[in-house]
Each structure stands twice: as structure tokens, then as C-alpha cells.
N, C-alpha and C. Protein backbone atom coordinates (compact mmCIF):
# COMPACT_ATOMS: atom_id res chain seq x y z
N UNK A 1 39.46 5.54 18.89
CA UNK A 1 38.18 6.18 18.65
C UNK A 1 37.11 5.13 18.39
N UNK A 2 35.92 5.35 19.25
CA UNK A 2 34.88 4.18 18.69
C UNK A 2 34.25 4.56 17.68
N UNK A 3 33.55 4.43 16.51
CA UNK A 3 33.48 4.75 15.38
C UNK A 3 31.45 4.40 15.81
N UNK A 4 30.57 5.38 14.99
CA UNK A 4 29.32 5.21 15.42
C UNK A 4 28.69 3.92 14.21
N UNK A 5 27.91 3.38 14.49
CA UNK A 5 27.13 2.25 14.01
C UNK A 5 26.30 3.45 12.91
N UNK A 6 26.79 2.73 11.53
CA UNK A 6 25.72 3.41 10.44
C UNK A 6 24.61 2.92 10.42
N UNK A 7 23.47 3.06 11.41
CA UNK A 7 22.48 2.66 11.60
C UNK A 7 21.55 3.85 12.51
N UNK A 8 20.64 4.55 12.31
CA UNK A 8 20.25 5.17 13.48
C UNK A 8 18.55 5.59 13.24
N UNK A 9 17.68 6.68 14.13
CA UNK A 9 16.39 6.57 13.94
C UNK A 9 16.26 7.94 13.58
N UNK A 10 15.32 8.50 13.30
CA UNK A 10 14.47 9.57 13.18
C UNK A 10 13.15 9.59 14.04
N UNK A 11 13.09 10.39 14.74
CA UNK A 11 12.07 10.25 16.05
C UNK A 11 10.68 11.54 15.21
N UNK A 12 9.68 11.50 14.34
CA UNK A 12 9.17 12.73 14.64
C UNK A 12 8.03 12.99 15.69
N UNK A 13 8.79 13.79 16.67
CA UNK A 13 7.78 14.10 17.55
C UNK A 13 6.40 15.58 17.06
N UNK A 14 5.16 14.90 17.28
CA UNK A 14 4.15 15.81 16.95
C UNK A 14 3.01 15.38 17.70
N UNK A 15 1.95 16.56 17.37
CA UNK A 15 0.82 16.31 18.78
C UNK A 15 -0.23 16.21 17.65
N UNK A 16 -1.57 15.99 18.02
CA UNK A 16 -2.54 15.34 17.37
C UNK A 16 -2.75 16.23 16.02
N UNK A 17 -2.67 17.45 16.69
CA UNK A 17 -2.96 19.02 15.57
C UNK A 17 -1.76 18.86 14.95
N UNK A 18 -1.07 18.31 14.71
CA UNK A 18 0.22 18.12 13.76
C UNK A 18 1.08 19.37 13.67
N UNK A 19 1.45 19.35 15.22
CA UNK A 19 2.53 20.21 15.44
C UNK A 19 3.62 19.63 15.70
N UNK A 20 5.01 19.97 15.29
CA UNK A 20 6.12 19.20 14.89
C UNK A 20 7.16 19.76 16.04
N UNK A 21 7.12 19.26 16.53
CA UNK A 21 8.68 19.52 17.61
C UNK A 21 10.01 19.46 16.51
N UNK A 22 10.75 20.43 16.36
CA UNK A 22 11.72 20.65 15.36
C UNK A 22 13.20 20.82 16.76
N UNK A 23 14.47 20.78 16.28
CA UNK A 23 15.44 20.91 17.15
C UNK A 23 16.82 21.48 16.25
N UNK A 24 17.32 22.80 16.48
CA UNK A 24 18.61 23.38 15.87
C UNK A 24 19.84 22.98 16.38
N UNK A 25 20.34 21.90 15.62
CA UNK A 25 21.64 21.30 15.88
C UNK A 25 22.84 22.39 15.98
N UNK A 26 23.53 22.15 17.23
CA UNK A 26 24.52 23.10 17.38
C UNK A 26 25.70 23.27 17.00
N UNK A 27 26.24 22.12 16.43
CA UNK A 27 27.13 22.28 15.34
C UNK A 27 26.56 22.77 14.10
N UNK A 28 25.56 22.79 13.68
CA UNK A 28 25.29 23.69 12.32
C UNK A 28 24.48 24.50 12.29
N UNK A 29 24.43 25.77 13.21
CA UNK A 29 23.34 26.62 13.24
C UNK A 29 22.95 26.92 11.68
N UNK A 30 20.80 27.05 12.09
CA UNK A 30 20.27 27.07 11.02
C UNK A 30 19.80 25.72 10.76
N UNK A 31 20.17 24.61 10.84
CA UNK A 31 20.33 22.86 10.74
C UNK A 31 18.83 22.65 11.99
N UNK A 32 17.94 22.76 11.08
CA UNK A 32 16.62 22.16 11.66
C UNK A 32 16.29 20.36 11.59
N UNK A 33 16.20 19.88 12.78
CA UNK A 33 16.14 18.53 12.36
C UNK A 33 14.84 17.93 13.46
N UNK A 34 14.17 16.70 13.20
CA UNK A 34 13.74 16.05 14.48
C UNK A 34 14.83 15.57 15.02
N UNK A 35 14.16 14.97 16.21
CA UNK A 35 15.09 13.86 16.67
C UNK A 35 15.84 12.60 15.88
N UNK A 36 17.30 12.99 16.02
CA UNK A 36 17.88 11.54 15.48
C UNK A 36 18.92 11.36 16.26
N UNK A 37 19.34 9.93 15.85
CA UNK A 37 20.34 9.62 16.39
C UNK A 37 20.98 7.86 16.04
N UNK A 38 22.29 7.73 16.36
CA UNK A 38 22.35 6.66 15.83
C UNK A 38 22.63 5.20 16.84
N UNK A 39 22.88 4.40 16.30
CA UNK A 39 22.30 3.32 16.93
C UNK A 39 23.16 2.65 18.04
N UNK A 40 23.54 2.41 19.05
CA UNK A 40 24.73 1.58 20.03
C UNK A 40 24.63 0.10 19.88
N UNK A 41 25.90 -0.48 19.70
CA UNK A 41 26.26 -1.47 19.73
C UNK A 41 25.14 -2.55 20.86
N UNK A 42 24.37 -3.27 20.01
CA UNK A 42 23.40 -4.31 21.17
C UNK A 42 21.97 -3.43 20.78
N UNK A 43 21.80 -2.11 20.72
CA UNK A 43 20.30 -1.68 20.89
C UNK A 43 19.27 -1.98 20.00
N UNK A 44 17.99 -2.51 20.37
CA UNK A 44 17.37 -2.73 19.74
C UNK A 44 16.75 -0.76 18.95
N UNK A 45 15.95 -0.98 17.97
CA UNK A 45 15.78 0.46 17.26
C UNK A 45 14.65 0.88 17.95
N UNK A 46 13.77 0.51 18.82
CA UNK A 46 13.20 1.36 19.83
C UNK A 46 13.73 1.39 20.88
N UNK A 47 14.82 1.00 21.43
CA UNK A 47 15.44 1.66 22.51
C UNK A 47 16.58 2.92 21.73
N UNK A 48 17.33 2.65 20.95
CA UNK A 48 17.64 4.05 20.07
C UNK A 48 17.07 4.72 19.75
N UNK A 49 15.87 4.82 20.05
CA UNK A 49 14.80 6.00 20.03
C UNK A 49 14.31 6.37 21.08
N UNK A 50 14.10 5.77 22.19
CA UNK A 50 13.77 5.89 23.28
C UNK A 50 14.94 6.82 23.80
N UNK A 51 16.17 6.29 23.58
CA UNK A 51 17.35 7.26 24.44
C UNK A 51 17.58 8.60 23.67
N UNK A 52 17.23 8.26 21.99
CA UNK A 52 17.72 9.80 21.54
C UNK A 52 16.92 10.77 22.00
N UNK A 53 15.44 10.22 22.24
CA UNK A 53 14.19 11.13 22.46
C UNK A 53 14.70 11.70 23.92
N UNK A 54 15.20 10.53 25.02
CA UNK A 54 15.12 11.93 26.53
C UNK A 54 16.80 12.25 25.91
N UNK A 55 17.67 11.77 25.62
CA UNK A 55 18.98 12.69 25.65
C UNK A 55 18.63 14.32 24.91
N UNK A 56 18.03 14.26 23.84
CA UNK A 56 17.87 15.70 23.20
C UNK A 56 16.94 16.72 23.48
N UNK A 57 15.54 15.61 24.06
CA UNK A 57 14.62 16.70 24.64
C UNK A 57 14.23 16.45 26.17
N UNK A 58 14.60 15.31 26.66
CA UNK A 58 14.39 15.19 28.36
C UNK A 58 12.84 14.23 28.33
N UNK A 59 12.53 13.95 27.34
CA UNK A 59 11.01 13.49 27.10
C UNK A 59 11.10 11.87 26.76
N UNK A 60 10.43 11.37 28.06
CA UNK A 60 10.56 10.03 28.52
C UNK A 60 9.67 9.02 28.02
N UNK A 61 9.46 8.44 26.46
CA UNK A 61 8.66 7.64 26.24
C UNK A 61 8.95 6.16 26.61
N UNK A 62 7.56 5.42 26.79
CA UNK A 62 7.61 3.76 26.62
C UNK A 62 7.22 3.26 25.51
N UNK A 63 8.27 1.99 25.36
CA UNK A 63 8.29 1.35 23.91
C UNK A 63 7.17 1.00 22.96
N UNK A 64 6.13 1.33 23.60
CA UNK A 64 4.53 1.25 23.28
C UNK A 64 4.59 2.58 22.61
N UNK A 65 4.23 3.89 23.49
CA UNK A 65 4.13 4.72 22.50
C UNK A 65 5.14 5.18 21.64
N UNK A 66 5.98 4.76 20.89
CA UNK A 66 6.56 4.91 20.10
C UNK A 66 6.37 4.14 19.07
N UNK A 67 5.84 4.59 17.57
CA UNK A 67 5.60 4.14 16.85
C UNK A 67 6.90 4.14 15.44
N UNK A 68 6.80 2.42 14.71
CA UNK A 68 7.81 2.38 14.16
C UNK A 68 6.92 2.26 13.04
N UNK A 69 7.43 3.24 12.22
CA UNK A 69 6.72 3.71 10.82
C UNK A 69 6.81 2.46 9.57
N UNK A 70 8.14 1.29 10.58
CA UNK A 70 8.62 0.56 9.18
C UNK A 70 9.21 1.21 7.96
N UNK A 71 9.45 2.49 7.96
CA UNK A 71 10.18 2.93 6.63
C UNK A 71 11.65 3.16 7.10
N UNK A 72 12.53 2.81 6.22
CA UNK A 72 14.04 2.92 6.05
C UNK A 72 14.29 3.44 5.26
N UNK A 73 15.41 4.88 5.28
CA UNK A 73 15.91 5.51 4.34
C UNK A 73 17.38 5.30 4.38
N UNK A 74 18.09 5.04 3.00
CA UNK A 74 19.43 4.70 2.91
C UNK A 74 19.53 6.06 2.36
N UNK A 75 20.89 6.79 2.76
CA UNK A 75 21.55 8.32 1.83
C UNK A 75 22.98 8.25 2.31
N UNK A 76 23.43 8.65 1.56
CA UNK A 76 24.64 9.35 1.99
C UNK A 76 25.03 10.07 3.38
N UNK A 77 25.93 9.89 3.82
CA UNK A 77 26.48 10.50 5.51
C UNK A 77 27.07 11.77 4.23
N UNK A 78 26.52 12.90 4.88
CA UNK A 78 27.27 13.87 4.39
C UNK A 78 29.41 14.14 4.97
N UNK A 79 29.64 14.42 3.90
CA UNK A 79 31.43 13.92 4.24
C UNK A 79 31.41 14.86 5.38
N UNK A 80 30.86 16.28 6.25
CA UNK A 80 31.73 17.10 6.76
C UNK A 80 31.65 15.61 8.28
N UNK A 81 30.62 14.91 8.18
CA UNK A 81 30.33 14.04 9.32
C UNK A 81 30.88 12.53 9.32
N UNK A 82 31.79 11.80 7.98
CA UNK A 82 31.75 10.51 8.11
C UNK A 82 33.01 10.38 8.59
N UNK A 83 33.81 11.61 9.34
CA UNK A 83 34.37 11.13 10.39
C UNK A 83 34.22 10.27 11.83
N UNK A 84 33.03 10.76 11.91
CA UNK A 84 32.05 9.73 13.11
C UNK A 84 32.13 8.60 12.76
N UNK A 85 32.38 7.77 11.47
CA UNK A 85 32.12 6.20 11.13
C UNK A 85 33.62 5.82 11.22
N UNK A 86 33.48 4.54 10.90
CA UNK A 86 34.71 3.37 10.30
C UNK A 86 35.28 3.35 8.89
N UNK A 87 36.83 4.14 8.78
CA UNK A 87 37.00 4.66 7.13
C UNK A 87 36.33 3.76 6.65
N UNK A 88 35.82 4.21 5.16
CA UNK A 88 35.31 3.57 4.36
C UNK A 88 33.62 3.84 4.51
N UNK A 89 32.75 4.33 5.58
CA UNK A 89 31.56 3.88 5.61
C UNK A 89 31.05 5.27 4.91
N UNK A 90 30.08 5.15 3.80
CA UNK A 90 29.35 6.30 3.19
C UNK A 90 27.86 6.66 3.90
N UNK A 91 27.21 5.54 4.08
CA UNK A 91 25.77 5.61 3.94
C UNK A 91 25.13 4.99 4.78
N UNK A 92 24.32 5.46 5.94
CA UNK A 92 23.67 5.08 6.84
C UNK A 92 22.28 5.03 6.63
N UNK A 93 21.84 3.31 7.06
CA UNK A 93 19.88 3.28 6.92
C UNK A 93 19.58 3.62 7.90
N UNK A 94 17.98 4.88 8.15
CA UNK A 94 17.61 5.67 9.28
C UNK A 94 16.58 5.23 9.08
N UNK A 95 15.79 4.75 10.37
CA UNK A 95 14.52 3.83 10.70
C UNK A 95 13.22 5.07 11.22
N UNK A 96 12.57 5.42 10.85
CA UNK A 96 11.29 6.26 11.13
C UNK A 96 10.45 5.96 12.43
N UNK A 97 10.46 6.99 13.26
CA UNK A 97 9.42 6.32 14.21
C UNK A 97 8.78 7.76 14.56
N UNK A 98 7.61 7.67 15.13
CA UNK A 98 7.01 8.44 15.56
C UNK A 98 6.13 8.64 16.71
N UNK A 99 5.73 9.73 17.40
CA UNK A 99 5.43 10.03 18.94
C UNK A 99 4.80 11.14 19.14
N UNK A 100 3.22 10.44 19.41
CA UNK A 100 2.64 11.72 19.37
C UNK A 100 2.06 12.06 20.76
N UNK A 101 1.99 13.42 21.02
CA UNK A 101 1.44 13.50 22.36
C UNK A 101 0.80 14.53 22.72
N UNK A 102 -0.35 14.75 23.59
CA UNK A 102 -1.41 15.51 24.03
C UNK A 102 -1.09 17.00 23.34
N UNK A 103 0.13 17.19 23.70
CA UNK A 103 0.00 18.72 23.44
C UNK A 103 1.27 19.33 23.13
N UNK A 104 1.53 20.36 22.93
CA UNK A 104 3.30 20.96 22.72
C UNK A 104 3.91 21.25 24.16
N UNK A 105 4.93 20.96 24.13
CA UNK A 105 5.84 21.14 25.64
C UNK A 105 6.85 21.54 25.51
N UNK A 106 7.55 22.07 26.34
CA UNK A 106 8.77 22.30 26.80
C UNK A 106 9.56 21.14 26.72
N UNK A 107 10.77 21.25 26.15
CA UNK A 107 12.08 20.51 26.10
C UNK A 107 13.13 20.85 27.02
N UNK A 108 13.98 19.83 27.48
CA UNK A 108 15.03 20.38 27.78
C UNK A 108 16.21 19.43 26.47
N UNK A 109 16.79 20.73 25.91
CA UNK A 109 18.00 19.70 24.98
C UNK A 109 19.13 19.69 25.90
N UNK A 110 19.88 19.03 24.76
CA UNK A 110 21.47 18.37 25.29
C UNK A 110 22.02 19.70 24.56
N UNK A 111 22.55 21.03 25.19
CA UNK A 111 23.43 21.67 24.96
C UNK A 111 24.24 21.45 23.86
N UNK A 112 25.34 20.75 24.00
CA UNK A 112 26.13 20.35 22.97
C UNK A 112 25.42 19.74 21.57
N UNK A 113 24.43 19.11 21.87
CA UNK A 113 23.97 18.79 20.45
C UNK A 113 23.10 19.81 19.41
N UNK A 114 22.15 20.76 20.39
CA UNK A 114 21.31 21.42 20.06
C UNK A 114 21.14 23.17 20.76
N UNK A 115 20.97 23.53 19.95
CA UNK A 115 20.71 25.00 20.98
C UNK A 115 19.24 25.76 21.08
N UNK A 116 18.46 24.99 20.16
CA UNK A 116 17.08 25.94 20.32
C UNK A 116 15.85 24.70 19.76
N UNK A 117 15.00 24.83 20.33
CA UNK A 117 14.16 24.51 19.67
C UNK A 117 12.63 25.32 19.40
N UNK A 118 11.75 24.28 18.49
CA UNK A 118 10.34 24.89 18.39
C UNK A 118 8.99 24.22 17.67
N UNK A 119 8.17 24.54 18.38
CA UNK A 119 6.98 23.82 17.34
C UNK A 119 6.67 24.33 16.46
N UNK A 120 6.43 23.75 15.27
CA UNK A 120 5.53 24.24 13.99
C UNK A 120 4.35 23.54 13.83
N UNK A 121 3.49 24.39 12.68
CA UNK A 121 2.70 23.61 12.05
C UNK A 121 3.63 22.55 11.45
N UNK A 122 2.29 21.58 10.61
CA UNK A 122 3.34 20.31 9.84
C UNK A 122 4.31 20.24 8.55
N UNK A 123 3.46 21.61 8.00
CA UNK A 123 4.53 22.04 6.59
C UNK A 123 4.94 23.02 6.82
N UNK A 124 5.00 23.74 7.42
CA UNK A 124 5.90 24.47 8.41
C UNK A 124 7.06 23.83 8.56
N UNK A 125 7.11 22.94 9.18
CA UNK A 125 8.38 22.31 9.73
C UNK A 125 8.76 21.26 8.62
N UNK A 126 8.41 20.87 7.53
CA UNK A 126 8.68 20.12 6.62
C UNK A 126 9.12 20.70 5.64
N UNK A 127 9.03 22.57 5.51
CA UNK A 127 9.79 22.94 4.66
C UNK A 127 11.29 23.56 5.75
N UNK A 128 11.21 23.68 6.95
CA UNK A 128 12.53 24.09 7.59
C UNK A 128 13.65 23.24 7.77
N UNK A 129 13.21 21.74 7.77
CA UNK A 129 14.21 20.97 8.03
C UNK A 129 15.58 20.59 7.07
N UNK A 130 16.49 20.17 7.32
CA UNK A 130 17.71 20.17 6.19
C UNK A 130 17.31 18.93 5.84
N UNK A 131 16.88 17.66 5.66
CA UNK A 131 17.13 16.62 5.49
C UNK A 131 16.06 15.92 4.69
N UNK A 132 15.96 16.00 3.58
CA UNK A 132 15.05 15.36 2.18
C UNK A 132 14.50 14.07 3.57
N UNK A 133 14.91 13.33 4.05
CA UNK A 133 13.94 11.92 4.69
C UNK A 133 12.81 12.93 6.04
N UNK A 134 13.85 13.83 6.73
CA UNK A 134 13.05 14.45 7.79
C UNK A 134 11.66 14.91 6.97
N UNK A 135 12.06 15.46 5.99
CA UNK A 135 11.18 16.35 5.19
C UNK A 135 9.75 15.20 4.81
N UNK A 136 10.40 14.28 4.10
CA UNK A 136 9.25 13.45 3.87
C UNK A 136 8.48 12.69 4.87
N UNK A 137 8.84 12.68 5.96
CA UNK A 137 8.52 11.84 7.28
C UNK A 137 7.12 12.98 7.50
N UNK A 138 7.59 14.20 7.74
CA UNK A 138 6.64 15.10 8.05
C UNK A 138 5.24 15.23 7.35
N UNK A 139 5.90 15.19 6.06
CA UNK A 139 4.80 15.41 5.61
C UNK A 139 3.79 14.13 5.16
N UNK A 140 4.20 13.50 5.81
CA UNK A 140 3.33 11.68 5.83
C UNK A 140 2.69 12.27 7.04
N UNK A 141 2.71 12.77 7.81
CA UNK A 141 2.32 12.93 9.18
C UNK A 141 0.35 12.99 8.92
N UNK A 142 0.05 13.55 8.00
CA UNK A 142 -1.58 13.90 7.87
C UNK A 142 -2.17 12.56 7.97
N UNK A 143 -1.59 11.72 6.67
CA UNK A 143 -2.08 10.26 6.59
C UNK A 143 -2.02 9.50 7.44
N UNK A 144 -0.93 9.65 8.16
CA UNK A 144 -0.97 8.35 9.08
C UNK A 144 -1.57 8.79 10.20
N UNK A 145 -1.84 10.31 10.63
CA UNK A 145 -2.91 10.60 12.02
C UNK A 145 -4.13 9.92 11.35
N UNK A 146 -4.49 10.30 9.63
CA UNK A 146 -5.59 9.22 9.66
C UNK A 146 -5.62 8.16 9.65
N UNK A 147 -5.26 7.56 9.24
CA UNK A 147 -5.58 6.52 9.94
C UNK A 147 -5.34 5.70 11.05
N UNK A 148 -4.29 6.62 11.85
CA UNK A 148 -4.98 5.72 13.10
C UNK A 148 -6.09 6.61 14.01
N UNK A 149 -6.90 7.14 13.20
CA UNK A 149 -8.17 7.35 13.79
C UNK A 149 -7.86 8.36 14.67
N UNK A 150 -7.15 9.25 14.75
CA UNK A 150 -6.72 10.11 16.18
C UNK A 150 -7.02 12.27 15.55
């Protein structure tokens, strides 16, 4: 078994009006998340974002527009999942990036990972998500459209 790299990103995708592309993981219906995913052996952390972004929604960014927030969150791998790691591994650091774009679209997900998705407003989707870092990512979302002026 190859065991996954405790390392991975958080993608939040949103459009200028701070609408949040959200995605229902299909192993845990109900399990609202952005984009994540974790990291492959060699990848730099915007190309692990680049691939989680078209594997889950089909949506093809360049390493330009993808913005790396610089924030790292260390937590706990919840146990029903640290079968995915190398015995012994608890806690994976998840790197923030973000991607914003013209308008809300259509996805296509990866079946197996996800079964539905949807846009929200920004606290909207910051109170649906399971994940205390998703949660806080979102709701940074106001500040940092200001300032980059958009």
C-alpha cells in the first residue's frame, strides 16, 4: 500500500461576490468541504493544487492564478482516515490557497470522491463546512478580496 504524504492543500474556490464553491465528499455524506487534497511524492504545493482543483471539479487553473495564502494549518487526521498514512502518522500541515474567478460555474466532480456540489454566499458556506481550517479560510475571504483591490 502506498501510504499518502501528510502534507496537502486547501483550494478555496470563490468569485469576486464571495461566492464559495463548496463540494459533498462521498464517503461522508453531509461532509461539506472546498477543495483538498494531499500532496504526491516530488509536487511542488501549487501543482497539488492545481491537480486537486481539475481532479474534483474539472477546473483548469495556471500557477499564477492560484493564490498561496502562506497560511499552514497543523490538526489532527481524524482516526476514521489515518489509514491513508504510514502507521504512526497523526497530523497533517494543510497549505491555503485560493482562486478566484469571474463568476459561478458548473463543475464536473470525481464521482468517487464527491457527489454534489454548490455555491454559497461566504458565511453561508463557512458555517456548512466540517472542518474548523475550511471554516476559517472562508471567512478571511472579505479581507483579503480587500485588499487585493478586486
Amino acid at each position: 500500500m502506498i501510504h499518502k504524504i501528510p502534507v496537502s492543500v486547501l483550494v478555496v474556490v470563490h468569485t469576486a461576490d464571495l461566492q464559495v464553491l463548496l463540494l459533498e465528499r462521498a464517503d461522508r455524506p453531509g461532509f461539506w468541504q472546498s477543495v483538498t487534497g494531499s500532496q504526491d511524492p516530488g509536487e511542488t504545493l501549487v501543482r497539488t493544487a492545481q491537480r486537486e482543483l481539475a481532479e474534483e471539479t474539472g477546473i483548469a487553473a495556471d500557477p499564477e492564478q492560484l493564490i498561496n495564502w502562506n497560511r499552514q494549518n497543523c490538526f489532527e487526521i481524524y482516526p476514521h482516515w489515518r489509514d491513508r498514512y504510514a502507521p504512526g502518522v497523526t497530523h497533517n500541515t494543510e497549505h491555503v490557497f485560493g482562486l478566484t474567478l469571474p463568476a459561478a460555474q458548473d463543475v464536473l466532480l470525481a464521482p468517487r470522491e464527491h457527489v454534489a456540489w454548490r455555491w454559497l454566499p461566504w458565511r453561508e458556506a463557512a458555517d456548512r463546512v466540517f472542518s474548523w481550517s475550511n471554516a476559517e479560510a472562508i471567512r478571511e475571504l472579505p479581507q483579503r478580496i480587500a485588499k487585493l483591490g478586486r
